[in-house]
C-alpha atoms as a PDB file:
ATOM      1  CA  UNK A   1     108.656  66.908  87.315  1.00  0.00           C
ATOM      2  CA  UNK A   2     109.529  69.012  90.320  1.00  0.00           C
ATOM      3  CA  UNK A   3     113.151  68.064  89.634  1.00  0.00           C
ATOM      4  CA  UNK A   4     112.941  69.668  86.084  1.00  0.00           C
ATOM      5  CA  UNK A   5     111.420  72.627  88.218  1.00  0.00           C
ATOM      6  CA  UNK A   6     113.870  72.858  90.130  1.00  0.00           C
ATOM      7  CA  UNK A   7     116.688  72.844  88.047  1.00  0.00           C
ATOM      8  CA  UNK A   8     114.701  75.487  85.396  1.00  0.00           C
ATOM      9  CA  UNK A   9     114.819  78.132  88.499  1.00  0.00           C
ATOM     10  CA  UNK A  10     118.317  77.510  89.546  1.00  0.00           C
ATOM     11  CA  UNK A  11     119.105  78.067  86.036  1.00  0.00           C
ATOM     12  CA  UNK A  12     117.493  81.022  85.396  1.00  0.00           C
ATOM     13  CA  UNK A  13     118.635  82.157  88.812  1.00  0.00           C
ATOM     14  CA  UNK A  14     122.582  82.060  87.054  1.00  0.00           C
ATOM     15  CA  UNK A  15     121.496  83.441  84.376  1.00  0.00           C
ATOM     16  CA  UNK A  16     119.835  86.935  85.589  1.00  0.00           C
ATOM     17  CA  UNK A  17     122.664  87.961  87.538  1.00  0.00           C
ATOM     18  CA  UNK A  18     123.153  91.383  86.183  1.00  0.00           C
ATOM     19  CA  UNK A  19     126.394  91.821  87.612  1.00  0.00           C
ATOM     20  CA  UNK A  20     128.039  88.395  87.098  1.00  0.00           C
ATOM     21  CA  UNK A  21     129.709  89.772  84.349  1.00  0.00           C
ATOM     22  CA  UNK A  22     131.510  92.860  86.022  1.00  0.00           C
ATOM     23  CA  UNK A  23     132.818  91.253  88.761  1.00  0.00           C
ATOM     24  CA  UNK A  24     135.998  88.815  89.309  1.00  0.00           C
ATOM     25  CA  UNK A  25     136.550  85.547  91.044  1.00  0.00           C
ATOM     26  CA  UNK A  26     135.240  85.992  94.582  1.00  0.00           C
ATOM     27  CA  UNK A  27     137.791  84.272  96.289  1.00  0.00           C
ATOM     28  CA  UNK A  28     140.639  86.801  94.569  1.00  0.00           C
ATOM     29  CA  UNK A  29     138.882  89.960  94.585  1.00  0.00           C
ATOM     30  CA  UNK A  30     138.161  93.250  96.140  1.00  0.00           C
ATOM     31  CA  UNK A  31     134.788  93.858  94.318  1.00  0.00           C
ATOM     32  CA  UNK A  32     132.305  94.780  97.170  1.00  0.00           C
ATOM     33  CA  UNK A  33     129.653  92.840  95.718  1.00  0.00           C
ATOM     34  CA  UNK A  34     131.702  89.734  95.585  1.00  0.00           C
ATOM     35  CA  UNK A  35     132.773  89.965  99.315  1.00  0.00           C
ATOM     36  CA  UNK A  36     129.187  90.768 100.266  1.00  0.00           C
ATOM     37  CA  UNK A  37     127.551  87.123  97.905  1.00  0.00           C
ATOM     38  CA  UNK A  38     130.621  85.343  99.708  1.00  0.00           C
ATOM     39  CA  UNK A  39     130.109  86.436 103.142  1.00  0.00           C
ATOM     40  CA  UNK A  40     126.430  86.180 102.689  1.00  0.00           C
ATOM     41  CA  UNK A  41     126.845  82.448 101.813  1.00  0.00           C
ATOM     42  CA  UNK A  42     129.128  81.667 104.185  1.00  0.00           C
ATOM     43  CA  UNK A  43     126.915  82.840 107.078  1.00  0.00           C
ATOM     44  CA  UNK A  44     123.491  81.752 105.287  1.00  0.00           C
ATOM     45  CA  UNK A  45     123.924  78.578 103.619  1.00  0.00           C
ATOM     46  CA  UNK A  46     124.278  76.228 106.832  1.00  0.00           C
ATOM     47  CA  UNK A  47     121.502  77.109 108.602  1.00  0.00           C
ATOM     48  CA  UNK A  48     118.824  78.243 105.663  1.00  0.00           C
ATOM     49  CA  UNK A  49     119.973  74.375 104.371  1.00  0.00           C
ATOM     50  CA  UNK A  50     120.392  72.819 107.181  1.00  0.00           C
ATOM     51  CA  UNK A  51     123.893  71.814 106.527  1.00  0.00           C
ATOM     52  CA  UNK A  52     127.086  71.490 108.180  1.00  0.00           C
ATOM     53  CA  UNK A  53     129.945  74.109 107.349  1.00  0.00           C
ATOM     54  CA  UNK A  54     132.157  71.906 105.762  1.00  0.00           C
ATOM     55  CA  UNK A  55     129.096  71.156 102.793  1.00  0.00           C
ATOM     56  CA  UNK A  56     129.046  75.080 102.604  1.00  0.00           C
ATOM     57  CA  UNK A  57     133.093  74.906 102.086  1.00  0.00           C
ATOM     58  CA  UNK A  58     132.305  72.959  99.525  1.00  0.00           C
ATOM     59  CA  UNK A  59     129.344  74.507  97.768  1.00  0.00           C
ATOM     60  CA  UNK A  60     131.508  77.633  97.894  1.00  0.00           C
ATOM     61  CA  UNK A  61     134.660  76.087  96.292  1.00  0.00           C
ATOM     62  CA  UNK A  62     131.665  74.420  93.399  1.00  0.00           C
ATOM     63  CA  UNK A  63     130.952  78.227  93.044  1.00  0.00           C
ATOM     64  CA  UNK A  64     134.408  79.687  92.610  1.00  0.00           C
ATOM     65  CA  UNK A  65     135.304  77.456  90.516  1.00  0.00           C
ATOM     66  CA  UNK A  66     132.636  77.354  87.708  1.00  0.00           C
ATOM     67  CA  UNK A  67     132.288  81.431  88.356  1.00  0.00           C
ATOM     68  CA  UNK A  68     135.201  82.393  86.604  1.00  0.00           C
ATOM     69  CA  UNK A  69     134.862  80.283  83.946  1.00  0.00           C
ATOM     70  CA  UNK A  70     131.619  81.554  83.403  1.00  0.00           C
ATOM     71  CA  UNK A  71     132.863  85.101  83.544  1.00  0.00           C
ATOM     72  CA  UNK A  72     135.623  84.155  80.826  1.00  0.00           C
ATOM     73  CA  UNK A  73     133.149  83.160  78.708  1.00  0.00           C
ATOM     74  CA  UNK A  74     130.955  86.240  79.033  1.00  0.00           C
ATOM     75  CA  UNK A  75     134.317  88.331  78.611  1.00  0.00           C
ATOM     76  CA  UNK A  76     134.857  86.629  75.145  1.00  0.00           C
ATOM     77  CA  UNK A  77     131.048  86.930  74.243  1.00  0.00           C
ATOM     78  CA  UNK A  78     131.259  91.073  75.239  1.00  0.00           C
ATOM     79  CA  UNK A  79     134.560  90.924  72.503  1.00  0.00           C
ATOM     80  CA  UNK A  80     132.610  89.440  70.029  1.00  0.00           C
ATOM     81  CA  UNK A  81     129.668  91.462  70.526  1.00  0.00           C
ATOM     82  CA  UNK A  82     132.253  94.603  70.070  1.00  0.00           C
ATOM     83  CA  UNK A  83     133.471  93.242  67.174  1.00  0.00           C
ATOM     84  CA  UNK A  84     130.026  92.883  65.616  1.00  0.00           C
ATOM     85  CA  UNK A  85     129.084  96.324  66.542  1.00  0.00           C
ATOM     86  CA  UNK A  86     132.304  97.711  64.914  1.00  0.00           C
ATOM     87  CA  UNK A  87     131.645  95.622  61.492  1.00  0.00           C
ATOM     88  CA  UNK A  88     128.340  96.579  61.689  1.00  0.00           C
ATOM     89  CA  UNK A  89     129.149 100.204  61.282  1.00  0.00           C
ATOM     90  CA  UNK A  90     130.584  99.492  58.076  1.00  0.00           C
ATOM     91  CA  UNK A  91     128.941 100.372  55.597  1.00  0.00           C
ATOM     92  CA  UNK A  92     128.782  97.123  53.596  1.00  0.00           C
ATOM     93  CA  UNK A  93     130.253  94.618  56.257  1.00  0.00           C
ATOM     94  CA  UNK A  94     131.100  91.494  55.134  1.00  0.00           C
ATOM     95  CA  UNK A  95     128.555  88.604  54.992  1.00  0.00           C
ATOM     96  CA  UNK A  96     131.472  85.965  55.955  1.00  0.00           C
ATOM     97  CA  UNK A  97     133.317  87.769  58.735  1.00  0.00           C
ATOM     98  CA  UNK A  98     129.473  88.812  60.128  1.00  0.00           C
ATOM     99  CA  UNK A  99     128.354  84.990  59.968  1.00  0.00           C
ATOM    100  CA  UNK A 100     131.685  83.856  61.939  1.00  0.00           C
ATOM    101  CA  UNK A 101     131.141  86.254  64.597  1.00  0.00           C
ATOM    102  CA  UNK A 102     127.368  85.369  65.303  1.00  0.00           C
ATOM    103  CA  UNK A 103     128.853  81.690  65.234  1.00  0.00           C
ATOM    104  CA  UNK A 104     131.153  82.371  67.648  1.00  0.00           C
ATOM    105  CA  UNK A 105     128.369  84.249  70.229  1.00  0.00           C
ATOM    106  CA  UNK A 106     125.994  81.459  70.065  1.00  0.00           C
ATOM    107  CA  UNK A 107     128.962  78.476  70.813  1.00  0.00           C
ATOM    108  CA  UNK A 108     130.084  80.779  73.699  1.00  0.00           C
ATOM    109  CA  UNK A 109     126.736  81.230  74.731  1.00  0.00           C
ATOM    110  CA  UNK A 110     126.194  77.328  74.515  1.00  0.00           C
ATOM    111  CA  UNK A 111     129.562  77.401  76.687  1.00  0.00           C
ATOM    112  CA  UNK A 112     127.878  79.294  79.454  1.00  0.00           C
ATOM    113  CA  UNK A 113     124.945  77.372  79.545  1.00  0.00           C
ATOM    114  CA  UNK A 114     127.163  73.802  80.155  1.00  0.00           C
ATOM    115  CA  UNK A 115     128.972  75.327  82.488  1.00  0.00           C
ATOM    116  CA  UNK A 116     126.377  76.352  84.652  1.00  0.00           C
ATOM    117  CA  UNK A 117     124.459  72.706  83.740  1.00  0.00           C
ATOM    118  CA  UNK A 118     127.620  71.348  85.637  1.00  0.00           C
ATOM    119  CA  UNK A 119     127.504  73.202  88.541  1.00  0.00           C
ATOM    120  CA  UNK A 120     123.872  72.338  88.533  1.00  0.00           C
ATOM    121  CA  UNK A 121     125.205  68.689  88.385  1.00  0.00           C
ATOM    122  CA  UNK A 122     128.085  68.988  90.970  1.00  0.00           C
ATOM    123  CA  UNK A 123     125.745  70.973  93.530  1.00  0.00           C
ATOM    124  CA  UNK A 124     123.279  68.529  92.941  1.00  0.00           C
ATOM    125  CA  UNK A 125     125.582  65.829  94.449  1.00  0.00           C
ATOM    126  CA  UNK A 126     125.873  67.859  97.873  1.00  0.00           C
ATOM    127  CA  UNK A 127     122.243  68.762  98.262  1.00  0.00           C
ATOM    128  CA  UNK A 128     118.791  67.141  98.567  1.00  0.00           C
ATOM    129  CA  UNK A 129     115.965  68.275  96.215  1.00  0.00           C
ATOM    130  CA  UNK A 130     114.653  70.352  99.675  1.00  0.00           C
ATOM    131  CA  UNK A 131     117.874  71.845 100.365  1.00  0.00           C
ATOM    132  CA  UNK A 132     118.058  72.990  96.498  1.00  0.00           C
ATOM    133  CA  UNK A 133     115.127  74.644  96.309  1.00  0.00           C
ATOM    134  CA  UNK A 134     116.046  76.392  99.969  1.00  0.00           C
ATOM    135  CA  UNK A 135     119.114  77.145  98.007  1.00  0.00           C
ATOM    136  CA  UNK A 136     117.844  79.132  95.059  1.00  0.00           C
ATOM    137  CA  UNK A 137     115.394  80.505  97.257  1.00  0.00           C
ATOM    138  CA  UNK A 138     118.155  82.142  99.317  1.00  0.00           C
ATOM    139  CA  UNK A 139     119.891  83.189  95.798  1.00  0.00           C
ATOM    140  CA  UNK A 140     117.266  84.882  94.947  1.00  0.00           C
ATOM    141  CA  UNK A 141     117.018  86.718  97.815  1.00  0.00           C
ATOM    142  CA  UNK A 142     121.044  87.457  98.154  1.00  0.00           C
ATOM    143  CA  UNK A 143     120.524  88.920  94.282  1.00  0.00           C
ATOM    144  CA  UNK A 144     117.513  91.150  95.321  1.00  0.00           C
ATOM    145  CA  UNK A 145     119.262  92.347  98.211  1.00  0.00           C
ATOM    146  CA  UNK A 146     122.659  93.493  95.819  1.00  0.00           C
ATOM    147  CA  UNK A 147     120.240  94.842  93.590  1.00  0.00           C
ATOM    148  CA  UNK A 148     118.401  97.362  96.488  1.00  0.00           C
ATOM    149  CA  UNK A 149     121.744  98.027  97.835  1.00  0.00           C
ATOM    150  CA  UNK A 150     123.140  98.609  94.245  1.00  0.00           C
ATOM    151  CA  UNK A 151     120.072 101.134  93.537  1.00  0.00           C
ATOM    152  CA  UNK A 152     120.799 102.680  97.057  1.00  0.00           C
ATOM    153  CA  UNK A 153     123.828 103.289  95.801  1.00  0.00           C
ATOM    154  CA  UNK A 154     123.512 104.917  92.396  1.00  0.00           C
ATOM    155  CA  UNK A 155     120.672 107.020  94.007  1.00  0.00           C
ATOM    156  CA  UNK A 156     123.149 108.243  96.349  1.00  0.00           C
ATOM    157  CA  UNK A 157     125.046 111.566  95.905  1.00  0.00           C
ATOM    158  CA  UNK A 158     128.606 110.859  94.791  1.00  0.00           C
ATOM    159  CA  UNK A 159     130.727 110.617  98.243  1.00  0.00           C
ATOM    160  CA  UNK A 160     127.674 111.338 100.228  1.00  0.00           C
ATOM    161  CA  UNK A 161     126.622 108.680 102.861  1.00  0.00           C
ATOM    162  CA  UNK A 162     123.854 106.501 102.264  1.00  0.00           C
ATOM    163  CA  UNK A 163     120.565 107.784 104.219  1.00  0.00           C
ATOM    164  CA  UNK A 164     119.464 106.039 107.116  1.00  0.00           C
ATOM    165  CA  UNK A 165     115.838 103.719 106.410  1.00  0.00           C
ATOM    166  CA  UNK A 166     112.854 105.258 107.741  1.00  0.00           C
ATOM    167  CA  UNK A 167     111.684 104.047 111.104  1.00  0.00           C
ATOM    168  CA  UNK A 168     108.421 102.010 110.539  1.00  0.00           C
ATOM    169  CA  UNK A 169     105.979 104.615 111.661  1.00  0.00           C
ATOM    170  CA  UNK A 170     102.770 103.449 114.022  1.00  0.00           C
ATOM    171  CA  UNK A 171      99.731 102.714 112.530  1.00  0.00           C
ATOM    172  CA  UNK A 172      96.391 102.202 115.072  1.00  0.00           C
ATOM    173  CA  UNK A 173      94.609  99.520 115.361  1.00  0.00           C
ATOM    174  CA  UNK A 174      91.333  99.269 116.606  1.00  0.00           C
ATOM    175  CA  UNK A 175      91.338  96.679 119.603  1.00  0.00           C
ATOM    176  CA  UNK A 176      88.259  94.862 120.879  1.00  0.00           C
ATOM    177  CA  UNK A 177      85.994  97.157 123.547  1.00  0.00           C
ATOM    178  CA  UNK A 178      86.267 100.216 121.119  1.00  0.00           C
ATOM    179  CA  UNK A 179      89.774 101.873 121.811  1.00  0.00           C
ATOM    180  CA  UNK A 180      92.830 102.848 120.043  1.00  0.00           C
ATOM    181  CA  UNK A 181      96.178 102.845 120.653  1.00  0.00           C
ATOM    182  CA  UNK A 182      97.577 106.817 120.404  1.00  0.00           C
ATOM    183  CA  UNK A 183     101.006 107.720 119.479  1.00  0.00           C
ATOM    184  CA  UNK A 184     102.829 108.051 122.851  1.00  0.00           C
ATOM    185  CA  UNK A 185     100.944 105.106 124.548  1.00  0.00           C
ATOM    186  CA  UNK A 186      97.337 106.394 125.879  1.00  0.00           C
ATOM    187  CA  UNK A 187      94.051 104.986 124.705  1.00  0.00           C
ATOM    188  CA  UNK A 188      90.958 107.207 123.615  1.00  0.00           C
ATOM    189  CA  UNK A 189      87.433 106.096 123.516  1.00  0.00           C
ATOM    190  CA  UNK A 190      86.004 105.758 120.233  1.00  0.00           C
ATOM    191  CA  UNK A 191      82.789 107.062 119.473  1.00  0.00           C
END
């Protein structure tokens, strides 16, 4: 059971990458975000796994490889969906033409989903069900931190640099015998 788990979390964790379909293949690109997921791997995976570099290597090379496959296949599904949206402004489209179009979405859609059931399969191989779940774990957190950064970003002026975060600010805490720490180190009495 926790195996079917498992694998429904990494799956949805390929699946809601937002910008999976924008970029190119990591290992031949100068996307930003694809520098940033590789270098965050590289540096993450061994010790959030507990595995040696060369099992990274190869978790990498799994990645690559299946990545722009998968990106192919959403290319061809964003053609098709163009296509449909162009018939569809027709003002009787044809039933046919409409029917081999939708056909042609879901198989490529199917496509997707087997190739990222594969890479399930061939990481699978490398890791144990622990390391896995440390795995998507760490995905997930890698996606959430593109996704601030990507916010950050769009927020931002255009060419203005990004603002600095906030310092956490102080907050007092009452400690036992009745005082509280003040801004700038002294104590007061409470009363």
């Amino acid at each position: 059971m926790l195996r079917y788990v498992i694998f429904a979390a990494v799956l949805l964790v390929y699946c809601a990458a937002p910008w999976s379909a924008a970029a190119l293949d990591p290992g031949h690109s100068s996307d930003p975000i694809d520098q940033y997921q590789l270098d965050y791997k590289r540096k993450n995976l061994g010790a959030a796994l507990g595995i040696n570099q060369a099992k990274v290597e190869r978790l990498l090379q799994i990645d690559r490889k299946y990545l722009s496959q998968k990106r192919q296949t959403i290319h061809d599904a964003k053609s098709a969906l163009l296509q449909l949206k162009q018939l569809m402004q027709q003002p009787q489209p044809s039933e046919p033409e409409v029917a081999a179009i939708l056909d042609r979405m879901m198989k490529l859609r199917q496509q997707k989903l087997s190739l990222e059931q594969r890479q399930l399969q061939e990481e699978k191989h490398i890791l144990t069900p622990v390391q896995q779940a440390r795995y998507i774990l760490l995905l997930m957190n890698m996606r959430q931190q593109v996704a601030r950064e990507a916010q950050k970003m769009r927020s931002a002026p255009q060419g203005a640099p990004l603002r600095p975060q906030p310092k956490p600010q102080e907050v007092p805490v009452s400690r036992p015998g009745g005082t509280v720490p003040q801004p700038g180190g002294g104590y007061w009495q409470q009363k």
